[in-house]
Every structure is written in C-alpha cells, then in structure tokens.
N, C-alpha and C. Protein backbone atom coordinates (compact mmCIF):
# COMPACT_ATOMS: atom_id res chain seq x y z
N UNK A 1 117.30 159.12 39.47
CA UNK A 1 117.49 158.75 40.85
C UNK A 1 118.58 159.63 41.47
N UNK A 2 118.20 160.11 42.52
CA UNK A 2 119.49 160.71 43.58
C UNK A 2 120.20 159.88 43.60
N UNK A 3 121.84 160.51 43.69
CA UNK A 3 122.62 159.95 44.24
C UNK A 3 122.59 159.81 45.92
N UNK A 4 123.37 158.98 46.69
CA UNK A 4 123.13 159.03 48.39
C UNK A 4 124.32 159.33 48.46
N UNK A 5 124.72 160.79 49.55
CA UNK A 5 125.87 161.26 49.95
C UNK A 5 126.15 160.70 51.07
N UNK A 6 127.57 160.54 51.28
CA UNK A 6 127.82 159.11 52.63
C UNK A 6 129.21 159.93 52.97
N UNK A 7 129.20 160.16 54.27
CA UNK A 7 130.16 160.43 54.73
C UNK A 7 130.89 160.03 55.66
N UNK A 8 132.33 159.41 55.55
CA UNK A 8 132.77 158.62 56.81
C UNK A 8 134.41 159.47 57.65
N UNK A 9 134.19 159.38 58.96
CA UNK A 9 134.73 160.12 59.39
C UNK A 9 135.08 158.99 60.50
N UNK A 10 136.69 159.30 60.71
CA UNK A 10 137.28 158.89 61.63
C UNK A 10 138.44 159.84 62.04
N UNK A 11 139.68 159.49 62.63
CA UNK A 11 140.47 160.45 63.80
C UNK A 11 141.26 160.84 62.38
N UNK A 12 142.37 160.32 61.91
CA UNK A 12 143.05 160.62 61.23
C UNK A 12 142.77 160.56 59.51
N UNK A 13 141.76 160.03 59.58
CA UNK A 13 141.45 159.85 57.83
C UNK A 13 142.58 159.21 57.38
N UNK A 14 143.32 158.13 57.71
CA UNK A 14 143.88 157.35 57.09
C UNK A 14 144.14 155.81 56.74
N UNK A 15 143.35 155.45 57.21
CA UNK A 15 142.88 154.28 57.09
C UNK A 15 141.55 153.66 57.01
N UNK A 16 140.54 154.05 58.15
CA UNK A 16 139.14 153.06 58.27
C UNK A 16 137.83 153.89 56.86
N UNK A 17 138.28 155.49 57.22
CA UNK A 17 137.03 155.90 56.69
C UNK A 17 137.92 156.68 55.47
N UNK A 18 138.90 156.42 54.93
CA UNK A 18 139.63 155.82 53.74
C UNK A 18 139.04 154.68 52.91
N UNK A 19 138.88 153.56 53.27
CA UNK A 19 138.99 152.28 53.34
C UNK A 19 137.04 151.87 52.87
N UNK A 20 136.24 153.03 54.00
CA UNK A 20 135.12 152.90 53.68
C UNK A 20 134.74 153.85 52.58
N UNK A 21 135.47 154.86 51.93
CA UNK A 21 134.77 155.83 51.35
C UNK A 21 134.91 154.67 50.07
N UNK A 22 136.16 154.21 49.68
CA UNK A 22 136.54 153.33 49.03
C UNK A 22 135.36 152.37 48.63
N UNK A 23 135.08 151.46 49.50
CA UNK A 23 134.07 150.50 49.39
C UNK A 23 132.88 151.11 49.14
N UNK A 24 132.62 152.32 49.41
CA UNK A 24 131.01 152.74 49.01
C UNK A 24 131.20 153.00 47.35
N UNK A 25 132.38 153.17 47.00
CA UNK A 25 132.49 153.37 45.81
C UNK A 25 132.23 152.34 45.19
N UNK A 26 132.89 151.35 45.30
CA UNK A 26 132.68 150.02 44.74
C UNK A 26 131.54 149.53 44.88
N UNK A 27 131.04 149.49 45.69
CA UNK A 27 129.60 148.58 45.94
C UNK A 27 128.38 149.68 45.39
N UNK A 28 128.55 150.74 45.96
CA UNK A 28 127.60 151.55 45.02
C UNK A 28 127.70 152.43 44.04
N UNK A 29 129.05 152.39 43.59
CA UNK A 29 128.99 152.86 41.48
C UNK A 29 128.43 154.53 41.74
N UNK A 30 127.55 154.30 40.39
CA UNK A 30 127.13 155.31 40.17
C UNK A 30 125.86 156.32 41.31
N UNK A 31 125.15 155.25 42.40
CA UNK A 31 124.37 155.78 43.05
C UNK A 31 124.75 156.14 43.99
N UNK A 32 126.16 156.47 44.81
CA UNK A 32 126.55 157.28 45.77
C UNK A 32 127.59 158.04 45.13
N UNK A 33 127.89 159.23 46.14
CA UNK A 33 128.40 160.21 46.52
C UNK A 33 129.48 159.70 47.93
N UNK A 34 130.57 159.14 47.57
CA UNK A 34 131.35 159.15 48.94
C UNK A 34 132.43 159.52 49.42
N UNK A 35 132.33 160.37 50.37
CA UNK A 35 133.55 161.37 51.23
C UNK A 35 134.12 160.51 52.31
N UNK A 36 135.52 161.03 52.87
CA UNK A 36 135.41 160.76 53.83
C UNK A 36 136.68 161.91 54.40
N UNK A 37 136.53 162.17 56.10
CA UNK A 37 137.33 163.04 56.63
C UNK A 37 137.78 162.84 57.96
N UNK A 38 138.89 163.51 58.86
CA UNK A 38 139.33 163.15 59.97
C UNK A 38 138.86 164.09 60.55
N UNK A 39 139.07 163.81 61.71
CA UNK A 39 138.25 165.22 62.91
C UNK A 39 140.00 165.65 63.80
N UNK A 40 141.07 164.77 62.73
CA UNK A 40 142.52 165.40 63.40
C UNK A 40 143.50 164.60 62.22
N UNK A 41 143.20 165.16 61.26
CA UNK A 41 143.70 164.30 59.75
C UNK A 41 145.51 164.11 59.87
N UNK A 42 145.85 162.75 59.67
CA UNK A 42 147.11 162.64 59.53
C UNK A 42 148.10 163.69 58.11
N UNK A 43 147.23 163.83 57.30
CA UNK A 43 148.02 164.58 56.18
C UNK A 43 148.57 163.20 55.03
N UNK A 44 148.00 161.96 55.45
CA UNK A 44 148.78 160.99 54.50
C UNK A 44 147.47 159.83 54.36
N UNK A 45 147.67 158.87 53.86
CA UNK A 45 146.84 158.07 53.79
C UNK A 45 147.68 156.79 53.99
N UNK A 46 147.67 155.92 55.38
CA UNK A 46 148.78 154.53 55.20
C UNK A 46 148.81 153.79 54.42
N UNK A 47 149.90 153.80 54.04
CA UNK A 47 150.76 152.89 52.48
C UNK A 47 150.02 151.18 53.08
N UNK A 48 149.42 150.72 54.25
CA UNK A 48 148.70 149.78 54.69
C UNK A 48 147.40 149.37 54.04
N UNK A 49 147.05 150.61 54.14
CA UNK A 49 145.46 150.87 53.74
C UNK A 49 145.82 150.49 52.06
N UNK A 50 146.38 151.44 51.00
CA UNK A 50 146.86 151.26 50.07
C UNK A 50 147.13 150.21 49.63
N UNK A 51 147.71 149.42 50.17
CA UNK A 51 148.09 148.02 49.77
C UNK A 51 146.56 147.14 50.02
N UNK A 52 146.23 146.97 50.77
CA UNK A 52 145.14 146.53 51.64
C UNK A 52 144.24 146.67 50.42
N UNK A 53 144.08 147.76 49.98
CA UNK A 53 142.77 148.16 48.91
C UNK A 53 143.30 147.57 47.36
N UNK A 54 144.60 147.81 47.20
CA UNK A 54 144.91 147.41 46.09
C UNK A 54 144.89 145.64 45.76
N UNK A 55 145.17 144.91 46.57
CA UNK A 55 144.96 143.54 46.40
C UNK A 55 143.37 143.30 46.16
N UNK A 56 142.28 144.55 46.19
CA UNK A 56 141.24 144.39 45.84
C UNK A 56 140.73 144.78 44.39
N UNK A 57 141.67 145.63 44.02
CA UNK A 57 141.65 146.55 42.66
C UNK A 57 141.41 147.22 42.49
N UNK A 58 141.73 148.28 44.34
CA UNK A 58 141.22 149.65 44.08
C UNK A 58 142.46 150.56 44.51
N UNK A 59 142.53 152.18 43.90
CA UNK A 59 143.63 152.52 43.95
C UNK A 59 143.66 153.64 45.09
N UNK A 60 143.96 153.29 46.37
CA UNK A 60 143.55 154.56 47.44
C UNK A 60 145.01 155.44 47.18
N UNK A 61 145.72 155.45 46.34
CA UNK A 61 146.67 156.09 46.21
C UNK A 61 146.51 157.30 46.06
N UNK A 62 145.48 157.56 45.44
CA UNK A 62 144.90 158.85 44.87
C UNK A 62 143.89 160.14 46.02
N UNK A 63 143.67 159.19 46.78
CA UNK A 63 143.04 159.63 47.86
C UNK A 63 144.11 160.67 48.88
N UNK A 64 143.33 162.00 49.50
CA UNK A 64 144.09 162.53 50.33
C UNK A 64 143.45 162.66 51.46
N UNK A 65 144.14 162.80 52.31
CA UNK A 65 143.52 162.65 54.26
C UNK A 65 143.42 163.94 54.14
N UNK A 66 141.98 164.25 54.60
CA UNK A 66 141.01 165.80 54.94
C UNK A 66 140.61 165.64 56.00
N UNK A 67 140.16 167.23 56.07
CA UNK A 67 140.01 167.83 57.36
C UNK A 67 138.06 167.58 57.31
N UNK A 68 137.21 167.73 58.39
CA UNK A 68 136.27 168.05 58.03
C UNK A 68 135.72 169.57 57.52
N UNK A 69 136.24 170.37 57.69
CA UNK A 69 136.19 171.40 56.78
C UNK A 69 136.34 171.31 55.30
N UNK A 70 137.62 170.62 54.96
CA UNK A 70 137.05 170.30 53.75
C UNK A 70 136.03 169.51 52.92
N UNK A 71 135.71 168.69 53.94
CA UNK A 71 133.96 168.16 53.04
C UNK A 71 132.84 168.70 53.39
N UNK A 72 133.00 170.02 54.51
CA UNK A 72 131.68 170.94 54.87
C UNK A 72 130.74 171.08 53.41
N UNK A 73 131.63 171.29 52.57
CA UNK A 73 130.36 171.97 51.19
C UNK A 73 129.93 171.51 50.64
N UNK A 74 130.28 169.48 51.12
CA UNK A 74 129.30 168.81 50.06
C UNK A 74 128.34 168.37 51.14
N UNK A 75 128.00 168.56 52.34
CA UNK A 75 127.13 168.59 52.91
C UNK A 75 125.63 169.35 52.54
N UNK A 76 124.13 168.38 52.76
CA UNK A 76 124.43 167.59 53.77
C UNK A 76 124.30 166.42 53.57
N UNK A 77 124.65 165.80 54.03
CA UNK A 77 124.80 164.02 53.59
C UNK A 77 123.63 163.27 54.24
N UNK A 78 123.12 161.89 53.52
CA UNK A 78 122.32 161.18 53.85
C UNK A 78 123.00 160.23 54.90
N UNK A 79 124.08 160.14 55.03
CA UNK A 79 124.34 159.56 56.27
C UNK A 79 125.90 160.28 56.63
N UNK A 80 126.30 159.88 57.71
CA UNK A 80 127.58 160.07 58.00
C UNK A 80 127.96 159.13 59.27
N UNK A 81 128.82 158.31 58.84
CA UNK A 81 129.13 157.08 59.51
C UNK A 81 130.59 157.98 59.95
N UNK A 82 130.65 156.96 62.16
CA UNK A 82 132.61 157.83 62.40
C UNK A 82 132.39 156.62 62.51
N UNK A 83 133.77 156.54 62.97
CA UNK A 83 134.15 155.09 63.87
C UNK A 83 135.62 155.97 64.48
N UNK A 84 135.38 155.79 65.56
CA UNK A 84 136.40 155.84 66.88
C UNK A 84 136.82 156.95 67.29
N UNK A 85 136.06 158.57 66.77
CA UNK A 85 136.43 159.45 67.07
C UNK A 85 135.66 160.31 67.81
N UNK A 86 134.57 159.67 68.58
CA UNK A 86 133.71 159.78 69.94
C UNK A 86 133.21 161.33 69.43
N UNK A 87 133.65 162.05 71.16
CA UNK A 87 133.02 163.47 71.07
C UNK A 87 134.08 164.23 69.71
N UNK A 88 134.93 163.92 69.55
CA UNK A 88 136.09 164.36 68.82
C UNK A 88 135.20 164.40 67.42
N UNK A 89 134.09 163.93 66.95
CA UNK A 89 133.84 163.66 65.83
C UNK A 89 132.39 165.09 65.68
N UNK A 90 132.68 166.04 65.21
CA UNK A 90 131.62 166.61 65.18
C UNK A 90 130.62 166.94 64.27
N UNK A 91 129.47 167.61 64.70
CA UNK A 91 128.17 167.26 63.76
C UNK A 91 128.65 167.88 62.16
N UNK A 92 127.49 166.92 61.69
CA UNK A 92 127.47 167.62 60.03
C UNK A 92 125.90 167.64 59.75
N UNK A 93 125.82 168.11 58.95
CA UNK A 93 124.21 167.91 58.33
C UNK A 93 123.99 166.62 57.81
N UNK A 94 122.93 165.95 58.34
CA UNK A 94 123.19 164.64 58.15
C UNK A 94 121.56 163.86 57.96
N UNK A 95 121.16 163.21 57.25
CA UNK A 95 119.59 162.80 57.56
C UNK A 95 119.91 161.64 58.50
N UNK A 96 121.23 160.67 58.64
CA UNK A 96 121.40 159.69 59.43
C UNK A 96 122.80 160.31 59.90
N UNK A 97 122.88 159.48 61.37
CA UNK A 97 124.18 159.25 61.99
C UNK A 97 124.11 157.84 63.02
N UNK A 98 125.89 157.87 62.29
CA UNK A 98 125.27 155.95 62.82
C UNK A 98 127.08 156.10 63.37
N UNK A 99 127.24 155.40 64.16
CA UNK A 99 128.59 155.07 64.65
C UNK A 99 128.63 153.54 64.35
N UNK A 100 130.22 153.28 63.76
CA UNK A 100 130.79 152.10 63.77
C UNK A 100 131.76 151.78 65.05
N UNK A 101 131.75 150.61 65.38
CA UNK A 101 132.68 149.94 66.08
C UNK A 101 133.85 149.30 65.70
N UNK A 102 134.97 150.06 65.01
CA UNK A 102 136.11 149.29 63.50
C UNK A 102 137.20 150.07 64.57
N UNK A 103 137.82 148.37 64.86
CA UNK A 103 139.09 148.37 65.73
C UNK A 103 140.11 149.45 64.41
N UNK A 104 140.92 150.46 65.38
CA UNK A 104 141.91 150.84 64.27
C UNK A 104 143.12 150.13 63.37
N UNK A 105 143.09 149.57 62.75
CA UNK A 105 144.24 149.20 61.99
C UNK A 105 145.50 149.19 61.86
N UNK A 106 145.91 150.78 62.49
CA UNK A 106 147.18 151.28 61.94
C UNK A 106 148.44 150.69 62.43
N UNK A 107 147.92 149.94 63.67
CA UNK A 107 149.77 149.16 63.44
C UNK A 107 149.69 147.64 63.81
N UNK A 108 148.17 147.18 62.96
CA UNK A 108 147.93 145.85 62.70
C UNK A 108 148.97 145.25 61.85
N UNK A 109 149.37 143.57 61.92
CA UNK A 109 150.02 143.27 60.90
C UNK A 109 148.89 142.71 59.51
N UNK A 110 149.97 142.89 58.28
CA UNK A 110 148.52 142.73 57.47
C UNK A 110 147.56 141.59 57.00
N UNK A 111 147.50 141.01 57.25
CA UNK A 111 146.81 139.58 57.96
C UNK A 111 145.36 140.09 58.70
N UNK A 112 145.92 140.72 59.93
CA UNK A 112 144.78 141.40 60.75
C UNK A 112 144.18 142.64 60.30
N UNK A 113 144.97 143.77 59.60
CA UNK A 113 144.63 144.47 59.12
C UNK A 113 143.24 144.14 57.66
N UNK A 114 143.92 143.12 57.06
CA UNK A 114 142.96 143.38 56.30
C UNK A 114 141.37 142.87 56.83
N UNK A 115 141.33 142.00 57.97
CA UNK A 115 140.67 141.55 58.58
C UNK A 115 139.56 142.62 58.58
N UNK A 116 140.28 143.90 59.34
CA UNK A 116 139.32 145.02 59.44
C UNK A 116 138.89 145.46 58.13
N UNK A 117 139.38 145.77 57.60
CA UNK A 117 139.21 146.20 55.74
C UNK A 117 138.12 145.02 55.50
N UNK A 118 137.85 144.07 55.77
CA UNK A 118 137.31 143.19 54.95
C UNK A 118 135.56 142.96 55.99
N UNK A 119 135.96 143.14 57.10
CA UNK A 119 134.78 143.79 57.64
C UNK A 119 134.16 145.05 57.20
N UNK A 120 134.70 146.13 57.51
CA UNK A 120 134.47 147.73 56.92
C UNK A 120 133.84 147.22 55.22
N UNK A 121 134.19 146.63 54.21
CA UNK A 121 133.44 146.32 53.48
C UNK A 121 132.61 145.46 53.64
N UNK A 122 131.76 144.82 54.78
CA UNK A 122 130.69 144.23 54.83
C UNK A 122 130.11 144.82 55.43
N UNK A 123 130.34 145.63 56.49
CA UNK A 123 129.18 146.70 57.02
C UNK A 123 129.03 148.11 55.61
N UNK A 124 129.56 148.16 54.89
CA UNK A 124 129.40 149.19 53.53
C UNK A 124 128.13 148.88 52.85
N UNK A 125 128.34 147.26 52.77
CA UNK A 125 127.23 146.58 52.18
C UNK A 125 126.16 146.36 52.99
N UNK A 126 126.34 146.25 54.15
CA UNK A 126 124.74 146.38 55.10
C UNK A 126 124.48 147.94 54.76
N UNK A 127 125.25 149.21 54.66
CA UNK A 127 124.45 150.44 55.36
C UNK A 127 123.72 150.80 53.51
N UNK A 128 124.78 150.49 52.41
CA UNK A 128 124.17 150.63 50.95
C UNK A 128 122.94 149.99 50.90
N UNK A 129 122.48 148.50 51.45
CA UNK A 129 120.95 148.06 51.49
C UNK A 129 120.01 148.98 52.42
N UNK A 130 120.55 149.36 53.35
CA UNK A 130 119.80 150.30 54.28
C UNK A 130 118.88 151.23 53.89
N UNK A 131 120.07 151.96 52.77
CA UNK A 131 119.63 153.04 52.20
C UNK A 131 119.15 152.87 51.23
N UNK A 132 118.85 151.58 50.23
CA UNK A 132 118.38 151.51 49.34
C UNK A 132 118.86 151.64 48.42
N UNK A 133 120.67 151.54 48.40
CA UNK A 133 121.24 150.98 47.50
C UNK A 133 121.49 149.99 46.81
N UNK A 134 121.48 149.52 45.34
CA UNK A 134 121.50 148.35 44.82
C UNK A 134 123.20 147.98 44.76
N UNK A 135 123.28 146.96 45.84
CA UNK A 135 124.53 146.61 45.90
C UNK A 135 125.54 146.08 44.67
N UNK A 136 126.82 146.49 44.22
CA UNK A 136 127.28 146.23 42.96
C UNK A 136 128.00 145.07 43.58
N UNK A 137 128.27 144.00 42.50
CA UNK A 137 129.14 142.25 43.22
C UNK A 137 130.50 142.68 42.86
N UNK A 138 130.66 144.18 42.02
CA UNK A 138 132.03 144.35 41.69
C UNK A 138 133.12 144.44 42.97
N UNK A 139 134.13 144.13 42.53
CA UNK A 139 135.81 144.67 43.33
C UNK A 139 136.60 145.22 43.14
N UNK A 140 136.17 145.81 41.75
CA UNK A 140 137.60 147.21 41.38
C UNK A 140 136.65 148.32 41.61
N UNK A 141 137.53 149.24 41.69
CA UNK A 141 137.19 150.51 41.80
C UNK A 141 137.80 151.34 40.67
N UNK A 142 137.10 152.32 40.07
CA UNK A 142 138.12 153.34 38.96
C UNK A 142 138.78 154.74 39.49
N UNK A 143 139.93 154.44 39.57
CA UNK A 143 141.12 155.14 39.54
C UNK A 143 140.26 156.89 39.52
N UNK A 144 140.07 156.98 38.24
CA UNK A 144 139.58 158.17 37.90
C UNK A 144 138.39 158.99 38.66
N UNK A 145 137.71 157.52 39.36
CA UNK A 145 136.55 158.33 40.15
C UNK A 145 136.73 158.53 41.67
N UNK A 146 138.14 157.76 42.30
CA UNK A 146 138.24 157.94 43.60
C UNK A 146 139.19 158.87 44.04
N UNK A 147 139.07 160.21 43.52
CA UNK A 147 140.30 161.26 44.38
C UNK A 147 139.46 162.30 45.10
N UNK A 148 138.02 162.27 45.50
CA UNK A 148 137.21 162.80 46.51
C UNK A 148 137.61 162.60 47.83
C-alpha cells in the first residue's frame, strides 16, 4: 500500500500545522507521510504547542518550523491542508487542496488552546477517513519518527 503524503501549511509553522502534522502521525502510523510548513516560518515551534502535544504523548520538541521550500522535494502530496494563510499560502503539487478554518492559538490560554489542538485532531481524523486511511485509536506518537 502507498503511503498518503499530507501536507499542512500555515503562517508561521508553529503551532496549528505543527500540531496537525503531529496528529496525522498518530492517527495514521505507518500509512502516511506527514509534513508540515509556514509560508513566513517563525524559526521555533511554541513551547504551547509542545506542551499541548505532550500531555498527549507526543514529542513536538523535535520538530522544526520550515519554510515551504523546504518540503518542495517531498512533493507532490495527496493533499495539502493551510489554515489561515489565505493568498500568503502558495501552490504545491497537490492531488487535493482543502483549507481549514483553525482559530490561531498562539496567545490562547491553555485551556483554549488546547481546545484548538483537540479540534485540529478531529478534523485529522475526518481528512485520514477521506483518504482512506485506517484510523489508529492510538495517542502517543514516536519520538524517533516525528523530526520531518
């Protein structure tokens, strides 16, 4: 079976499509491929997000905020999901493009924050059935496989 390449893109890559590359990991294991990049990358990933993911058992610590240039070469992807970075968000090779509606986070308190996190992983799990992913019931993620 192919893997499904998923790419999520938002402004700074530090939180939402962080947060989602994360969850595609978890929910789909071994049958995706998941990136994610900013279209104006902070250079960090919020210690928010981090925490946020870790009370789930996953380690976004490892993760670094990219440019879309740097995920040009694993293009092209079976989907590529933005959320909130409009015209700012530009094309990739893509068989789908879908926009999310994921309020930004970044100076939510974390209560609300995870609110969004905890949405962003239920739309992960609608777009993995979409595609015909077999959704995993797991909640950790391995360390070793999330520094893409």
């Amino acid at each position: 079976m192919n893997k499904k390449k998923l790419l999520f893109v938002c402004i700074e890559n530090s939180n939402r499509s962080q947060m989602s590359q994360a969850f595609a990991k978890i929910y789909g294991g071994d049958a995706v491929e998941a990136y994610s990049a900013g279209s104006k990358p902070s250079g960090i990933v919020n210690p928010k997000a981090i925490a946020a993911m870790k009370e789930l058992g996953y380690d976004l610590s490892s993760h670094d905020s990219k440019s879309l240039d740097e995920v040009k070469p694993f293009a092209p992807f079976d989907a590529v999901v933005t959320m909130g970075c409009g015209d700012a968000c530009p094309w990739m090779p893509a068989k789908k493009f879908i926009d999310w509606q994921v309020p930004d986070p970044k100076h939510m308190e974390p209560n609300e924050f995870n609110k969004v996190r905890d949405f962003i992983g239920e739309k992960i799990k609608e777009l993995l059935k979409e595609l015909n992913v077999q959704v995993s019931p797991s909640s950790t993620g391995r360390s070793e496989d999330n520094k893409s």
